[in-house]
PDB file of N, CA and C in Angstrom:
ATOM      1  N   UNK A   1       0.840  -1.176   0.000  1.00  0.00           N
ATOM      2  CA  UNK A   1       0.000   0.000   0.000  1.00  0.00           C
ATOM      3  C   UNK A   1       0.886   1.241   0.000  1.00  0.00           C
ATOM      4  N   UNK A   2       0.357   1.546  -0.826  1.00  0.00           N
ATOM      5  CA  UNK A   2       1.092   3.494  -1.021  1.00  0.00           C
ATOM      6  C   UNK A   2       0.759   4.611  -0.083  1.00  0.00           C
ATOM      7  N   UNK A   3       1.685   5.203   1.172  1.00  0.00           N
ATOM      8  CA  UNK A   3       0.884   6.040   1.814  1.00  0.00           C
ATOM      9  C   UNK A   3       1.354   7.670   1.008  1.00  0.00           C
ATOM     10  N   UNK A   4       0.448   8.260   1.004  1.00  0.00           N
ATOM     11  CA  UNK A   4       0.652   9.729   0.068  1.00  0.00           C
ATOM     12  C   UNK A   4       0.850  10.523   1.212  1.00  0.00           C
ATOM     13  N   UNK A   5       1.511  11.810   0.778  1.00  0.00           N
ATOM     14  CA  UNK A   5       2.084  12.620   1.144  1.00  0.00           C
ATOM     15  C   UNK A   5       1.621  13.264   3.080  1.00  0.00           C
ATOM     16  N   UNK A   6       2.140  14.002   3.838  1.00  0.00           N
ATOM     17  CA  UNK A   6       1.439  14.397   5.040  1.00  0.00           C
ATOM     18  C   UNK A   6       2.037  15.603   4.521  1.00  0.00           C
ATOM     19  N   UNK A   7       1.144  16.911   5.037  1.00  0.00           N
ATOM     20  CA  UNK A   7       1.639  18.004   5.242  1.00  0.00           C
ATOM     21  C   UNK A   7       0.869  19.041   6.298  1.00  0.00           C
ATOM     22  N   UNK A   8       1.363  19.411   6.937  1.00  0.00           N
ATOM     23  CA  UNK A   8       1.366  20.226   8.037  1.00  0.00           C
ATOM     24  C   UNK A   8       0.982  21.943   7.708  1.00  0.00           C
ATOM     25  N   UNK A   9      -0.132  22.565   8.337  1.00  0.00           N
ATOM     26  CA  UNK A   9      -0.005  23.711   8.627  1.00  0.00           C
ATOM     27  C   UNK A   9      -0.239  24.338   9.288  1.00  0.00           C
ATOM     28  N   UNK A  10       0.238  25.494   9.686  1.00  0.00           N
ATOM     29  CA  UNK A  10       0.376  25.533  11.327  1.00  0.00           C
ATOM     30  C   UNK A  10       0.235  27.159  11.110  1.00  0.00           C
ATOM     31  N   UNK A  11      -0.063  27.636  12.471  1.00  0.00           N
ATOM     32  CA  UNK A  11      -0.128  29.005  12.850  1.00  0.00           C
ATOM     33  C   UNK A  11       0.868  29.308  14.226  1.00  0.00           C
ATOM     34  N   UNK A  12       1.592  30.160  14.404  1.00  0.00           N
ATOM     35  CA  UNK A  12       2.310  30.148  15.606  1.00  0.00           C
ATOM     36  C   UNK A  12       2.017  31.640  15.952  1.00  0.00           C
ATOM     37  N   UNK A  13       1.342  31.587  17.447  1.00  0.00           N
ATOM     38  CA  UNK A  13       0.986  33.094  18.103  1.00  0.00           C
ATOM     39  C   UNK A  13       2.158  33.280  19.023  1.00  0.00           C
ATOM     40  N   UNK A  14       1.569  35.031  19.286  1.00  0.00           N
ATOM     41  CA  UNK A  14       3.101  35.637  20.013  1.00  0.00           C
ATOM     42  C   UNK A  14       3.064  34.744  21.645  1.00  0.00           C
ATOM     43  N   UNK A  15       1.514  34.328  21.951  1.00  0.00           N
ATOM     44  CA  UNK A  15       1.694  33.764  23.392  1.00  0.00           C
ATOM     45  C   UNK A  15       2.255  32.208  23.176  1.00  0.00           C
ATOM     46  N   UNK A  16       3.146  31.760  22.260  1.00  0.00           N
ATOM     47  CA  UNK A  16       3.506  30.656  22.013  1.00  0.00           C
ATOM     48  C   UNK A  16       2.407  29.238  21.416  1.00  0.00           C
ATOM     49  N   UNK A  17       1.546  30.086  21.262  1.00  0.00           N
ATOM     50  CA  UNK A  17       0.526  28.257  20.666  1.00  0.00           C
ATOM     51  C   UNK A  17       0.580  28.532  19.575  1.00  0.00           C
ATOM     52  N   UNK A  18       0.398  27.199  19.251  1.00  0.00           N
ATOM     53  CA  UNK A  18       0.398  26.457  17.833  1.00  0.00           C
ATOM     54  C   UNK A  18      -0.571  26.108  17.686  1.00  0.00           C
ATOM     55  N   UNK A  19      -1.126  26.407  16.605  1.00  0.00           N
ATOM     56  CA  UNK A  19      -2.359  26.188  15.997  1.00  0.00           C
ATOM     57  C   UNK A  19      -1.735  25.280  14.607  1.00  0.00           C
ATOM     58  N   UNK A  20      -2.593  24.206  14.421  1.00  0.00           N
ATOM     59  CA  UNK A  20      -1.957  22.904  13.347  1.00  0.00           C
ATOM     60  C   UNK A  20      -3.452  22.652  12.315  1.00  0.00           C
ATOM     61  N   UNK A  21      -3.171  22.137  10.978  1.00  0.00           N
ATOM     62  CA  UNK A  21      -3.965  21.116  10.838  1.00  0.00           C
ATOM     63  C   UNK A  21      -3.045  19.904   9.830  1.00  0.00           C
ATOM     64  N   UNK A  22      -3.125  18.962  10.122  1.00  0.00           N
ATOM     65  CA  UNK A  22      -2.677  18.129   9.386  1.00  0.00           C
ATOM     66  C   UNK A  22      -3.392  17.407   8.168  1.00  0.00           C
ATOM     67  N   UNK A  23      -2.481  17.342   6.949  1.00  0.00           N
ATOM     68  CA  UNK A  23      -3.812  16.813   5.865  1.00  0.00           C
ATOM     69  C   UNK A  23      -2.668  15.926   5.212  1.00  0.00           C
ATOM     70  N   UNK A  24      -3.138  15.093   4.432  1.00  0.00           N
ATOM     71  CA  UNK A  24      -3.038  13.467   3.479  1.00  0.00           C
ATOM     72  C   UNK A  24      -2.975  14.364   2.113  1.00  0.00           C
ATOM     73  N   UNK A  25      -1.970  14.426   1.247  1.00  0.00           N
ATOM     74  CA  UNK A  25      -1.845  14.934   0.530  1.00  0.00           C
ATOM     75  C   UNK A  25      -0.901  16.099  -0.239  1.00  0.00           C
ATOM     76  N   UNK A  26      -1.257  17.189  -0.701  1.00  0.00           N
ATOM     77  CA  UNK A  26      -0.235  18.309  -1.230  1.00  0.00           C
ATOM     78  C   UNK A  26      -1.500  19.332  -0.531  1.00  0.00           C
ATOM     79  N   UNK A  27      -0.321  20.363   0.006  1.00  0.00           N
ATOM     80  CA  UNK A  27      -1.211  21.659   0.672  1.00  0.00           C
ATOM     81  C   UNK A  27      -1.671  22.420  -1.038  1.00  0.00           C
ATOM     82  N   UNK A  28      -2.437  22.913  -0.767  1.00  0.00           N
ATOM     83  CA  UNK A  28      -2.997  23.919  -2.384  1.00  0.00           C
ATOM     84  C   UNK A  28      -4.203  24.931  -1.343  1.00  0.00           C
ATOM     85  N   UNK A  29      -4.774  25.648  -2.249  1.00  0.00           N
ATOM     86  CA  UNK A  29      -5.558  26.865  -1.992  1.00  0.00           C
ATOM     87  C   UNK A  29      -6.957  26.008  -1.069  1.00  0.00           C
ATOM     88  N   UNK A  30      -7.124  25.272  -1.248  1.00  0.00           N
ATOM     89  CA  UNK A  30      -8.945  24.710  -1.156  1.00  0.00           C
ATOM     90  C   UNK A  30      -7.614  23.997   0.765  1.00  0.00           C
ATOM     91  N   UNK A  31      -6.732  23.297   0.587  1.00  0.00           N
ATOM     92  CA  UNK A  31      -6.636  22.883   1.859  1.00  0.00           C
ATOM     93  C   UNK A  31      -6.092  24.550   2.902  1.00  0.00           C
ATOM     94  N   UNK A  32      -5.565  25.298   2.433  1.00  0.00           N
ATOM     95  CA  UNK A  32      -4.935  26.478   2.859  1.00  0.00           C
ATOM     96  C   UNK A  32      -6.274  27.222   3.403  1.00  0.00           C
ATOM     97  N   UNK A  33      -7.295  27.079   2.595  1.00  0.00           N
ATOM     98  CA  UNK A  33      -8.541  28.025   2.781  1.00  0.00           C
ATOM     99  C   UNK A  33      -9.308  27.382   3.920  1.00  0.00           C
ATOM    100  N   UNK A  34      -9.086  25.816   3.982  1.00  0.00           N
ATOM    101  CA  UNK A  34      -9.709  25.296   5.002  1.00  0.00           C
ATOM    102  C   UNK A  34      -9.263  25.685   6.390  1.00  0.00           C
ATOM    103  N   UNK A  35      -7.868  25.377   6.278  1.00  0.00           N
ATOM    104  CA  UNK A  35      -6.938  25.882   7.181  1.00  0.00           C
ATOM    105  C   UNK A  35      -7.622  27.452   8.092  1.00  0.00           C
ATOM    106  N   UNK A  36      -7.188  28.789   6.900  1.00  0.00           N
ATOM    107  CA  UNK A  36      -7.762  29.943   7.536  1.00  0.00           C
ATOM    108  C   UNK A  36      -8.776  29.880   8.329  1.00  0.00           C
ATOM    109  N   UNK A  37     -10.411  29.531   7.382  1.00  0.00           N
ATOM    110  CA  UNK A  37     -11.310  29.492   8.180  1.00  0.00           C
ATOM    111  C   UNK A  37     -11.419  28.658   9.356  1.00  0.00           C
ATOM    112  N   UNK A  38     -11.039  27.681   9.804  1.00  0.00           N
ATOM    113  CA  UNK A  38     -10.725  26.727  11.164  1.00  0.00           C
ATOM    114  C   UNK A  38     -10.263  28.279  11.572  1.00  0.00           C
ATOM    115  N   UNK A  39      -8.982  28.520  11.436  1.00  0.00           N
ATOM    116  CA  UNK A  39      -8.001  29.006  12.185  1.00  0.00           C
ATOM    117  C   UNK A  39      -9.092  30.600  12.959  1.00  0.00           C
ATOM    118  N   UNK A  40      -9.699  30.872  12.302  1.00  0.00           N
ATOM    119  CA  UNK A  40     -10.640  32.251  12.157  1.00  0.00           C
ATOM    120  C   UNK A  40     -11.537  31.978  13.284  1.00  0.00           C
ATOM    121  N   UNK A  41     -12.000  30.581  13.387  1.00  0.00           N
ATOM    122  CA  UNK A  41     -12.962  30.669  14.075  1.00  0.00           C
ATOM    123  C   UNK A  41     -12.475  30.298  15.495  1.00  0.00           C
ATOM    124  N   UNK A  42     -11.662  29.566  15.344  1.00  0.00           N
ATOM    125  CA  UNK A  42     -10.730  29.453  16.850  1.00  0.00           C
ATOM    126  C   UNK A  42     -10.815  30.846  17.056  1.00  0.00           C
ATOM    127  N   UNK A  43     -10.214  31.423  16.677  1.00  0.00           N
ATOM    128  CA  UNK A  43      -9.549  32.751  17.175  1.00  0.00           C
ATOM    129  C   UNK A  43     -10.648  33.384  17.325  1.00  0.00           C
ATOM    130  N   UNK A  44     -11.600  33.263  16.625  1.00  0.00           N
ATOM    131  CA  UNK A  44     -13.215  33.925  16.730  1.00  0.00           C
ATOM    132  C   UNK A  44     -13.784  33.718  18.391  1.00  0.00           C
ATOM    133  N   UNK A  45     -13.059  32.347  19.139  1.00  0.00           N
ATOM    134  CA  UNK A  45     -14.004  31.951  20.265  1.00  0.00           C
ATOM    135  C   UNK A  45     -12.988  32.200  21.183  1.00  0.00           C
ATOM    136  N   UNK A  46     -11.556  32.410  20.983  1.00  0.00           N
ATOM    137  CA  UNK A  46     -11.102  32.945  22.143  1.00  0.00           C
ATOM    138  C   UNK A  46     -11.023  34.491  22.685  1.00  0.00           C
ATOM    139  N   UNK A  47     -10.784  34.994  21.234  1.00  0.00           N
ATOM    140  CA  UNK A  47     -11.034  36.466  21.788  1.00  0.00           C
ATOM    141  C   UNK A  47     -11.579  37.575  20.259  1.00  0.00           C
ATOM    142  N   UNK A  48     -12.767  37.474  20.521  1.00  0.00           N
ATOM    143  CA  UNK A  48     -13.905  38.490  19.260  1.00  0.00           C
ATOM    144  C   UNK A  48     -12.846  39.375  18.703  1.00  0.00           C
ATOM    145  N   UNK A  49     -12.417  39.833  19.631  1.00  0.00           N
ATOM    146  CA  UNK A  49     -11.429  41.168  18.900  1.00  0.00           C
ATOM    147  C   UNK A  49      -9.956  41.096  18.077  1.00  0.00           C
ATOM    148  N   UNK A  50      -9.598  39.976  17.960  1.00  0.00           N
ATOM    149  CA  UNK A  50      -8.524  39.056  17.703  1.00  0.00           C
ATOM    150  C   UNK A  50      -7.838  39.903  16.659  1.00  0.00           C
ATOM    151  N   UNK A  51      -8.625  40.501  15.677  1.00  0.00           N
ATOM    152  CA  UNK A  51      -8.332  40.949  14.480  1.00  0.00           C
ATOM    153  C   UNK A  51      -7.584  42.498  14.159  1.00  0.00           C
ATOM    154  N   UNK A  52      -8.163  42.913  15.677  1.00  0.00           N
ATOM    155  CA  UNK A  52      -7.537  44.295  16.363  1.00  0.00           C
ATOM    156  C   UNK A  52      -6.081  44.101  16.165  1.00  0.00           C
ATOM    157  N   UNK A  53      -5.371  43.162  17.013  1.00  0.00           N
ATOM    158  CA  UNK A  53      -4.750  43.064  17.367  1.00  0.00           C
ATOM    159  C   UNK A  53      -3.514  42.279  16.423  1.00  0.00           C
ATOM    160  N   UNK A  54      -3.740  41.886  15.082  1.00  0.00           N
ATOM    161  CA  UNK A  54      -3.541  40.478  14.536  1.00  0.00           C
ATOM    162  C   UNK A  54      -2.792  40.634  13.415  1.00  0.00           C
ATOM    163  N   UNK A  55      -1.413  40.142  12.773  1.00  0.00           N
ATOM    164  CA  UNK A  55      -0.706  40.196  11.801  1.00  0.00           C
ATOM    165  C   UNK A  55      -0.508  38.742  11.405  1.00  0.00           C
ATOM    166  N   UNK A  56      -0.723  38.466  10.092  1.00  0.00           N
ATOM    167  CA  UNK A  56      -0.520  37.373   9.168  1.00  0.00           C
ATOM    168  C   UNK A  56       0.963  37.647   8.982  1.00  0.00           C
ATOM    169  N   UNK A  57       1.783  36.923   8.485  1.00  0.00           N
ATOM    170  CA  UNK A  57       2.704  36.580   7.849  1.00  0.00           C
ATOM    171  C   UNK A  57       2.879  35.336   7.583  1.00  0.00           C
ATOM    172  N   UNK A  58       3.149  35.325   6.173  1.00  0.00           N
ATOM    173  CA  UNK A  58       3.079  33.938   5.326  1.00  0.00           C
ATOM    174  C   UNK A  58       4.256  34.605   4.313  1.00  0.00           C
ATOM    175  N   UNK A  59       4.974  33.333   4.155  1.00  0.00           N
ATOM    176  CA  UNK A  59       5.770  33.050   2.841  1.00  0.00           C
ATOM    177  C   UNK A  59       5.372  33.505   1.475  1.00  0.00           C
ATOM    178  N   UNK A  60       5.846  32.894   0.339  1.00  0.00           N
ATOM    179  CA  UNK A  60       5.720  33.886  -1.144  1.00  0.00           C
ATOM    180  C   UNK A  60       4.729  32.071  -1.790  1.00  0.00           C
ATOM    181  N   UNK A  61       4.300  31.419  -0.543  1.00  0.00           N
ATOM    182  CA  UNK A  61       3.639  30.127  -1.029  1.00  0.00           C
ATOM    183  C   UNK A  61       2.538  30.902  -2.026  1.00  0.00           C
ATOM    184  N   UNK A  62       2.137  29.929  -3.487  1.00  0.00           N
ATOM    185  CA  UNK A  62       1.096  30.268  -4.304  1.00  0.00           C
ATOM    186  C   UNK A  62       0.290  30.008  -3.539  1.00  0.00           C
ATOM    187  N   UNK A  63      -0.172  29.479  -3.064  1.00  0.00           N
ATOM    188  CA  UNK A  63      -1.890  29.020  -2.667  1.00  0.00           C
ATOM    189  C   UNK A  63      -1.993  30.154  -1.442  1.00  0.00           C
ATOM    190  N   UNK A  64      -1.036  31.069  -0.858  1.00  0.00           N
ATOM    191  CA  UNK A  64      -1.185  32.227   0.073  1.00  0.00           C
ATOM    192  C   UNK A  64      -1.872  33.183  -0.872  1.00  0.00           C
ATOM    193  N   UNK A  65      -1.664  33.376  -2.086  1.00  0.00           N
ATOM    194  CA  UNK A  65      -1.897  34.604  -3.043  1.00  0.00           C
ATOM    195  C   UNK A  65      -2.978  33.808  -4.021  1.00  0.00           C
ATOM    196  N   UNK A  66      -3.317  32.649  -4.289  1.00  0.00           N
ATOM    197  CA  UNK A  66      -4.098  32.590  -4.847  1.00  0.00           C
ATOM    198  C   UNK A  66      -5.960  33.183  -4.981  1.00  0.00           C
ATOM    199  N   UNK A  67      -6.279  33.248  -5.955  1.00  0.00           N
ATOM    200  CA  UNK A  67      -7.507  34.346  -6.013  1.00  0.00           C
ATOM    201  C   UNK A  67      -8.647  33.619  -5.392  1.00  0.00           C
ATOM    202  N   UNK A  68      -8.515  32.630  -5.166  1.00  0.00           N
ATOM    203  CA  UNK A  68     -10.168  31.674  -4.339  1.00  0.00           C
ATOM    204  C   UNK A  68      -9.436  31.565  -3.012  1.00  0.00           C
ATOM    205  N   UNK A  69      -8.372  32.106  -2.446  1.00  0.00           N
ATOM    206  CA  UNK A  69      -7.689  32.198  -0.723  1.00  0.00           C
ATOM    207  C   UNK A  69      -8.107  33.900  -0.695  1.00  0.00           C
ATOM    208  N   UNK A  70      -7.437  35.013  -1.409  1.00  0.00           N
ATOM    209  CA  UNK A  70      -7.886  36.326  -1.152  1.00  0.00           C
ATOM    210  C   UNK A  70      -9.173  36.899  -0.773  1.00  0.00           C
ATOM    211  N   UNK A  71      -9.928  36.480  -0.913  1.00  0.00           N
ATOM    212  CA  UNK A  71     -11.096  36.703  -0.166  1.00  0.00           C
ATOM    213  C   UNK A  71     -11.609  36.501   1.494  1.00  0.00           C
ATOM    214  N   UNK A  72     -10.535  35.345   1.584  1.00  0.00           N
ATOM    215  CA  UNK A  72     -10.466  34.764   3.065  1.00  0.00           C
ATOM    216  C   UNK A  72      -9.636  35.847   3.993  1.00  0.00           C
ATOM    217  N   UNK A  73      -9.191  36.539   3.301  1.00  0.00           N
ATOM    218  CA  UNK A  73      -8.258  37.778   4.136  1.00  0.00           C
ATOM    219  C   UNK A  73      -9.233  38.304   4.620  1.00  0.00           C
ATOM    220  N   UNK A  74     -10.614  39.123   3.816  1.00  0.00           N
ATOM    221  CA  UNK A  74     -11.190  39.742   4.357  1.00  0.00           C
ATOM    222  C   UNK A  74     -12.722  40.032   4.869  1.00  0.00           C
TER     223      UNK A  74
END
């Protein structure tokens, strides 16, 4: 049996947590987008205002800039 690829993506905050999701496969825009929104809504239930306060930084990855992820920015 063939096991396919694992890849990891993760969020790291200034209070040290890690926020993960792990997926079976190649990361692309549709798993990246899944990623955000999880990540949004966590952050949605620990603190509403999250966004006040909140800087992205991501790499020059395509599926960060792709046009069906840009919308998820805002």
């Amino acid at each position: 049996m063939r096991v396919r690829g694992i890849n990891i993506i993760g969020a790291l905050t200034t209070d040290g947590e890690f926020l993960f999701t792990v997926n079976c496969g190649n990361t692309n825009s549709n798993t990246f987008g899944l990623f955000i929104m999880k990540l949004v809504s966590h952050l949605d239930q620990q603190d509403p205002d999250w966004r006040l306060r909140t800087v992205l930084m991501m790499d020059n990855a395509i599926f960060h800039r792709a046009k069906q992820t840009i919308p998820l920015y805002e």
